[in-house]
Protein backbone atom coordinates (compact mmCIF):
# COMPACT_ATOMS: atom_id res chain seq x y z
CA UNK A 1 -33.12 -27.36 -32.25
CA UNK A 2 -34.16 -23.51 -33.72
CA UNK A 3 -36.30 -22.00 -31.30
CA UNK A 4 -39.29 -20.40 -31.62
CA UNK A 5 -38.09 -16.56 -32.79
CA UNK A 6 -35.91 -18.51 -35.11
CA UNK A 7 -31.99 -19.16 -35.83
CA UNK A 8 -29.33 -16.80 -35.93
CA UNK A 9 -28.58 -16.79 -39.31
CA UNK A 10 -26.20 -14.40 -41.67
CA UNK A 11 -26.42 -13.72 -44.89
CA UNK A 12 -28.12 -12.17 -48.03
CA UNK A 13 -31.06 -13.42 -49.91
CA UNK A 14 -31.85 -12.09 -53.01
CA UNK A 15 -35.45 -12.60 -53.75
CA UNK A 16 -36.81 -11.84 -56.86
CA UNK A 17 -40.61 -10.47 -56.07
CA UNK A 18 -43.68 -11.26 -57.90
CA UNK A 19 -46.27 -8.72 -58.93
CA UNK A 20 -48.91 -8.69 -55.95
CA UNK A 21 -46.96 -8.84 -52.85
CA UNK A 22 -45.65 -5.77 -50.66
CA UNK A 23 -41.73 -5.89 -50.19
CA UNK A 24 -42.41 -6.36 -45.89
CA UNK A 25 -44.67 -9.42 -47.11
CA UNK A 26 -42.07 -11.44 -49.41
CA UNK A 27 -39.23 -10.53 -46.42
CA UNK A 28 -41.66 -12.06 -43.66
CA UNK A 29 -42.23 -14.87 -45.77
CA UNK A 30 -38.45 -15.65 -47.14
CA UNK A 31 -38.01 -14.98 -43.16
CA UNK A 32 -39.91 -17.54 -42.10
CA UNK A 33 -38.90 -20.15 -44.87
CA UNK A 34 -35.29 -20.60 -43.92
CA UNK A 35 -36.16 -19.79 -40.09
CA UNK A 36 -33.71 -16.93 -39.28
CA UNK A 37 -34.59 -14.85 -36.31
CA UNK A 38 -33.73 -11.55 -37.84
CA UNK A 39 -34.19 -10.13 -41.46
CA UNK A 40 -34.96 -7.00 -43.00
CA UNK A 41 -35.25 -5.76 -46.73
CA UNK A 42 -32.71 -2.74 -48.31
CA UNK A 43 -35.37 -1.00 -50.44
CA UNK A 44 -38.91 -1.18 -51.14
CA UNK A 45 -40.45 -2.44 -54.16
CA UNK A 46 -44.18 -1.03 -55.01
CA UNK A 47 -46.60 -4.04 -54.80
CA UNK A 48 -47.41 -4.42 -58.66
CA UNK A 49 -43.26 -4.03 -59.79
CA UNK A 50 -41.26 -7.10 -59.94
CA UNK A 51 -37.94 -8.00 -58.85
CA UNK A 52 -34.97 -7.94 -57.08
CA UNK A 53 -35.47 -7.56 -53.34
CA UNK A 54 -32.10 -7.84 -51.12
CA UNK A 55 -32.93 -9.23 -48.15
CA UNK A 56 -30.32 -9.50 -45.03
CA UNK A 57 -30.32 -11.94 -42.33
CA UNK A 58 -28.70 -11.60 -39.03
CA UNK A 59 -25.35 -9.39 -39.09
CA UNK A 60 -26.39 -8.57 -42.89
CA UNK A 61 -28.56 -6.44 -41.66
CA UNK A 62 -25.84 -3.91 -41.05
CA UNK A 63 -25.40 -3.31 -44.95
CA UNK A 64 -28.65 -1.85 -45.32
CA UNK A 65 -27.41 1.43 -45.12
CA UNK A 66 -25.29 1.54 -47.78
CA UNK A 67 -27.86 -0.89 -49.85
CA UNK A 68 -30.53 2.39 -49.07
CA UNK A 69 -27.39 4.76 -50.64
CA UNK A 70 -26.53 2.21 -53.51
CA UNK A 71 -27.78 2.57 -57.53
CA UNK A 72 -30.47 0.56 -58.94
CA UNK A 73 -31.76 -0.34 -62.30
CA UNK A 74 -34.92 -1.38 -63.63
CA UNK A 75 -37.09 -2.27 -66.90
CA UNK A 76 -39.54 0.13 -66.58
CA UNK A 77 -43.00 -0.19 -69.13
CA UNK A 78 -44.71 2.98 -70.06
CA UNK A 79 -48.35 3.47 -71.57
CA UNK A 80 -49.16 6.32 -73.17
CA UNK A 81 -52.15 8.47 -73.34
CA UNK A 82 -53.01 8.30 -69.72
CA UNK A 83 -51.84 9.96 -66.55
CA UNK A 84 -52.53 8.69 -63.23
CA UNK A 85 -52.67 9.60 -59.86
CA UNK A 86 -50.09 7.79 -58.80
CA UNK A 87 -47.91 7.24 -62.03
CA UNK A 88 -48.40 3.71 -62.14
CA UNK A 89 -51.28 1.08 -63.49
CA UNK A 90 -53.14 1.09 -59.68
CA UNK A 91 -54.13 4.72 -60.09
CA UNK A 92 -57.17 6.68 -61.62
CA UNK A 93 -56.81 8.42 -64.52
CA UNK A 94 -56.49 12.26 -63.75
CA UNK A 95 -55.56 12.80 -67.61
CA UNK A 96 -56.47 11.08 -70.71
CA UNK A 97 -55.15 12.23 -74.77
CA UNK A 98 -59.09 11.05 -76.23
CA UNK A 99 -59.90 8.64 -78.32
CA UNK A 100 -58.38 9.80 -81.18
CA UNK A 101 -54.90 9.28 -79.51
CA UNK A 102 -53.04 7.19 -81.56
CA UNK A 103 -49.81 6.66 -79.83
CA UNK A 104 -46.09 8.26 -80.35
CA UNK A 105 -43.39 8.08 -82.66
CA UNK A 106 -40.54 6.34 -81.58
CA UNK A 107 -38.05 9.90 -82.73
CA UNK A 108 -40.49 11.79 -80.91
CA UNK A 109 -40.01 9.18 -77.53
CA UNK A 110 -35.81 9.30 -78.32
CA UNK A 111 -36.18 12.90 -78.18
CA UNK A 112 -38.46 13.02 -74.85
CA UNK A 113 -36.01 10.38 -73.43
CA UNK A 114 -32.69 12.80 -73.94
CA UNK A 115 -33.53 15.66 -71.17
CA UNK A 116 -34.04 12.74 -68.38
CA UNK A 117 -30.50 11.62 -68.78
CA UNK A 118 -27.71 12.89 -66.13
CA UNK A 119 -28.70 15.06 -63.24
CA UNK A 120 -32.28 16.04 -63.23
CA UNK A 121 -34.49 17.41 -60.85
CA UNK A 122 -37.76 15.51 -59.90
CA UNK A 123 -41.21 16.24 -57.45
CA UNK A 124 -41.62 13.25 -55.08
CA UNK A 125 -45.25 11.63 -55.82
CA UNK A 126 -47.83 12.68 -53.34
CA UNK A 127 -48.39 8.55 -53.34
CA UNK A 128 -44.66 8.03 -51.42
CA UNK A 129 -43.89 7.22 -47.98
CA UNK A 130 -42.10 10.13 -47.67
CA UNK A 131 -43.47 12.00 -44.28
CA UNK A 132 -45.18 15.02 -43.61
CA UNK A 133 -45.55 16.53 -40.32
CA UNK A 134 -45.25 12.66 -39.01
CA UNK A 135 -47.62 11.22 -41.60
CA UNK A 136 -46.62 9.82 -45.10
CA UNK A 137 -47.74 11.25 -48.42
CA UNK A 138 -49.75 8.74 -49.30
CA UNK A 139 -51.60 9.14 -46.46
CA UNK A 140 -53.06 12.98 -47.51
CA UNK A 141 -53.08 11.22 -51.20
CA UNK A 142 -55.55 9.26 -50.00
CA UNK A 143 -57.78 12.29 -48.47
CA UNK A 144 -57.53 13.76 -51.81
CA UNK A 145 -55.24 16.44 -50.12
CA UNK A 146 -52.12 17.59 -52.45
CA UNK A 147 -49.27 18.93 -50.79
CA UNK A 148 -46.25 21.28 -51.55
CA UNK A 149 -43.27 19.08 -52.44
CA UNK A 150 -39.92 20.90 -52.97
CA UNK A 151 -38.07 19.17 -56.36
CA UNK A 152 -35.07 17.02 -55.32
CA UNK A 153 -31.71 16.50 -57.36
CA UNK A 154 -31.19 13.18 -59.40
CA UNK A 155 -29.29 10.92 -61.20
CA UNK A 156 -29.93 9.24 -64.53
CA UNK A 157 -27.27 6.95 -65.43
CA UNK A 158 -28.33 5.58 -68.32
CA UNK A 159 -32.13 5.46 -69.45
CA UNK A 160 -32.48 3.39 -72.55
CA UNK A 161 -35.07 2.20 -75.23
CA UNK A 162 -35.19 -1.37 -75.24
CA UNK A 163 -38.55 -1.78 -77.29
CA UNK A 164 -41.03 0.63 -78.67
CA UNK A 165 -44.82 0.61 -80.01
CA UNK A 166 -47.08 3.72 -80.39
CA UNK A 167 -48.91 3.42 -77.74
CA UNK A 168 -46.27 1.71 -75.07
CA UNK A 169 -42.50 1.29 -74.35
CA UNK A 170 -39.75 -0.62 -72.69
CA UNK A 171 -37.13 1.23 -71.05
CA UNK A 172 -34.13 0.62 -68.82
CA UNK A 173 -32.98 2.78 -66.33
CA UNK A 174 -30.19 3.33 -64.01
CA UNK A 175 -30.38 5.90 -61.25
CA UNK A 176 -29.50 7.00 -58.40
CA UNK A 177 -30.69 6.36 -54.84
CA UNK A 178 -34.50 8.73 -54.22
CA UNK A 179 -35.37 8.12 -57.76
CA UNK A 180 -39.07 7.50 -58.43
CA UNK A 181 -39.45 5.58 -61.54
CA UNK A 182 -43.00 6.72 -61.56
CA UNK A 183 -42.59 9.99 -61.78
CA UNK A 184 -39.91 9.71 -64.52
CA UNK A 185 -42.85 8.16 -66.91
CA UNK A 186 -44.75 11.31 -65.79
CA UNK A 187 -42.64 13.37 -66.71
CA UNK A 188 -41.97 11.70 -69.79
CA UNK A 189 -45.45 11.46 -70.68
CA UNK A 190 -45.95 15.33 -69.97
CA UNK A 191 -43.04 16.18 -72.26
CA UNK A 192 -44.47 14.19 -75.26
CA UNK A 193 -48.00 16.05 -74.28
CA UNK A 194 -49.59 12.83 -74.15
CA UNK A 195 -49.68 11.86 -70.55
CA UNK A 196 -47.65 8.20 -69.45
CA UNK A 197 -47.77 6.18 -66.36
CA UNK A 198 -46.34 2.82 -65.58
CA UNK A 199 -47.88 -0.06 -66.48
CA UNK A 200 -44.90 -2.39 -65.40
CA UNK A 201 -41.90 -2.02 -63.33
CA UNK A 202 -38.96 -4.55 -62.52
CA UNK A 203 -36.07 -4.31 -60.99
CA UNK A 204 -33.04 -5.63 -62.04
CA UNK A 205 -29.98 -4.03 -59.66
CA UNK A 206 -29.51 -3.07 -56.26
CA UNK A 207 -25.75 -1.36 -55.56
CA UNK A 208 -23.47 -4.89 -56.58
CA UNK A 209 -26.86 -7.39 -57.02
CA UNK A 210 -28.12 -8.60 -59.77
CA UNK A 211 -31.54 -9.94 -60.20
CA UNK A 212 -30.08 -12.86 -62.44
CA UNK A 213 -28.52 -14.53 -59.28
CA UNK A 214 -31.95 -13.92 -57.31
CA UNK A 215 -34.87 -16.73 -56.56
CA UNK A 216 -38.25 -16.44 -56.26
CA UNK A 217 -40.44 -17.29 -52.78
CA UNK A 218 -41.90 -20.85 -54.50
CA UNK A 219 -38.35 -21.76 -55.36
CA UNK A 220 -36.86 -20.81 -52.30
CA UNK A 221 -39.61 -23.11 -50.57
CA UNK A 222 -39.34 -25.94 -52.64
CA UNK A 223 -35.61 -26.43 -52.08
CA UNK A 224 -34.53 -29.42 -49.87
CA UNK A 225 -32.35 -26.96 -47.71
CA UNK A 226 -33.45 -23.00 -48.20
CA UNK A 227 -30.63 -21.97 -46.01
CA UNK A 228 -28.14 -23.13 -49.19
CA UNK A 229 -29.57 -20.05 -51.32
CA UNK A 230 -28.25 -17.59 -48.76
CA UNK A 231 -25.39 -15.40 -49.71
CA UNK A 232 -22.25 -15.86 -46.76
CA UNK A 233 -21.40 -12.99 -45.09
CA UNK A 234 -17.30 -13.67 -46.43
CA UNK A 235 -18.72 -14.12 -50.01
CA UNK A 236 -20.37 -10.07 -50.30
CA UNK A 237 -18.39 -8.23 -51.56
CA UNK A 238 -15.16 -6.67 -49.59
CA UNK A 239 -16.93 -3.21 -48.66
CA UNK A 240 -20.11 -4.78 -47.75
CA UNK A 241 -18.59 -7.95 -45.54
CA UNK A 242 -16.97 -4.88 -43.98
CA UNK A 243 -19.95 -3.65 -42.80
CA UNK A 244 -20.76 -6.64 -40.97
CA UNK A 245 -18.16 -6.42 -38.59
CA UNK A 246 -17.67 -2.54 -38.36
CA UNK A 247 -20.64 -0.94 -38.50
CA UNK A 248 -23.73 -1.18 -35.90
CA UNK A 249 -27.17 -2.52 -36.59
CA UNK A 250 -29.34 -0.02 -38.74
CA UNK A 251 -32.51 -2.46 -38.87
């Protein structure tokens, strides 16, 4: 019989989030549904984006460093015409093209899109969890308080049009680790002199994982056995399963 903290289970779960829940909620819960004793997540996903969420049980947990240090991808939406606060949907508006703003041409977005490919330099958000003097970002966001950031070197992969109307676009990117997605479609948006923010996000890779072999929290509780969906430790691939013997606990 489990007890109470759990059992000791190893193994990945890839969970593919829905819009609504913070990354540390969908972990807890996934932790809870196939009873392991210890998890933790390799990467946070923003409560409204969607998507791939690698979650490590037990000894798995000891990838997480090289999970933080791995590439992702993602279909990222932009809408254009407004700027937000905090680059996505969930912020106020702190710049608006008018009325009269009838959207973008798509040469005029291929064009924008060109300069973000390859190494770039970006400004972290003031709405990150990256600390200051002990305290987050979003923390002095939320005061109204805008703080110095120094730019930070990039990597754009590959950033892609996969489908275009004036006023919003479907992208795909793939980037290196410390890339904020939401400050690409600022950038963007400042480049076409429009203003852009995110109005969807979804992630699709994390380092080796694809979001195609990932289950969502309803279908991970509905199965007869959730313990099935979990990736073995001898079926990651060679570098990672590595890690699980080698390396010590980072979570």
């Amino acid at each position: 019989m489990a007890s109470r903290r759990g059992q000791l289970l190893d193994g990945v779960q890839l969970l593919d989030k829905t819009e609504g829940l913070s990354s540390n909620h969908a972990l807890q819960r996934a932790k809870r549904i196939v009873d392991a004793r210890k998890a933790g997540h390799t990467g946070t996903l923003d409560p409204f984006a969607t998507g791939l969420l690698v979650c490590c049980m037990g000894r798995a947990t000891k990838i997480s460093g090289r999970m933080l240090e791995a590439d992702k991808a993602y279909e990222a939406t932009l809408r254009f015409g407004q700027e937000t606060d905090s680059g996505d949907l969930t912020g106020h508006v702190v710049h608006d093209a008018g009325a009269d703003f009838k959207g973008v041409s798509e040469a005029a977005l291929e064009e924008a899109l060109r300069p973000f490919r390859g190494d770039i330099e970006q400004i972290p958000p003031m709405y990150s969890a990256l600390k200051r003097e002990g305290r987050p970002l979003y923390e002095y966001a939320r005061q109204g308080i805008e703080l110095e950031r120094p730019a930070r070197q990039v990597t754009i992969h590959a950033l892609d049009l996969l489908h275009f109307s004036p006023m919003e676009a479907r992208v795909t990117v793939h980037c290196s680790k410390g890339t904020y997605i939401r400050t690409l479609a600022q950038d963007i948006g400042r480049l076409l002199g429009c203003g852009a923010h995110l109005s969807a996000l979804r992630r699709t890779e994390v380092g080796p994982f694809r979001l195609s072999d990932a289950i969502t929290l309803d279908a991970l509780e509905a199965m007869a056995d959730p313990r099935a969906a979990l990736i073995p430790l001898q079926d990651l691939p060679a570098e990672l399963a590595r890690d699980t013997t080698t390396l010590g606990n980072q979570i």
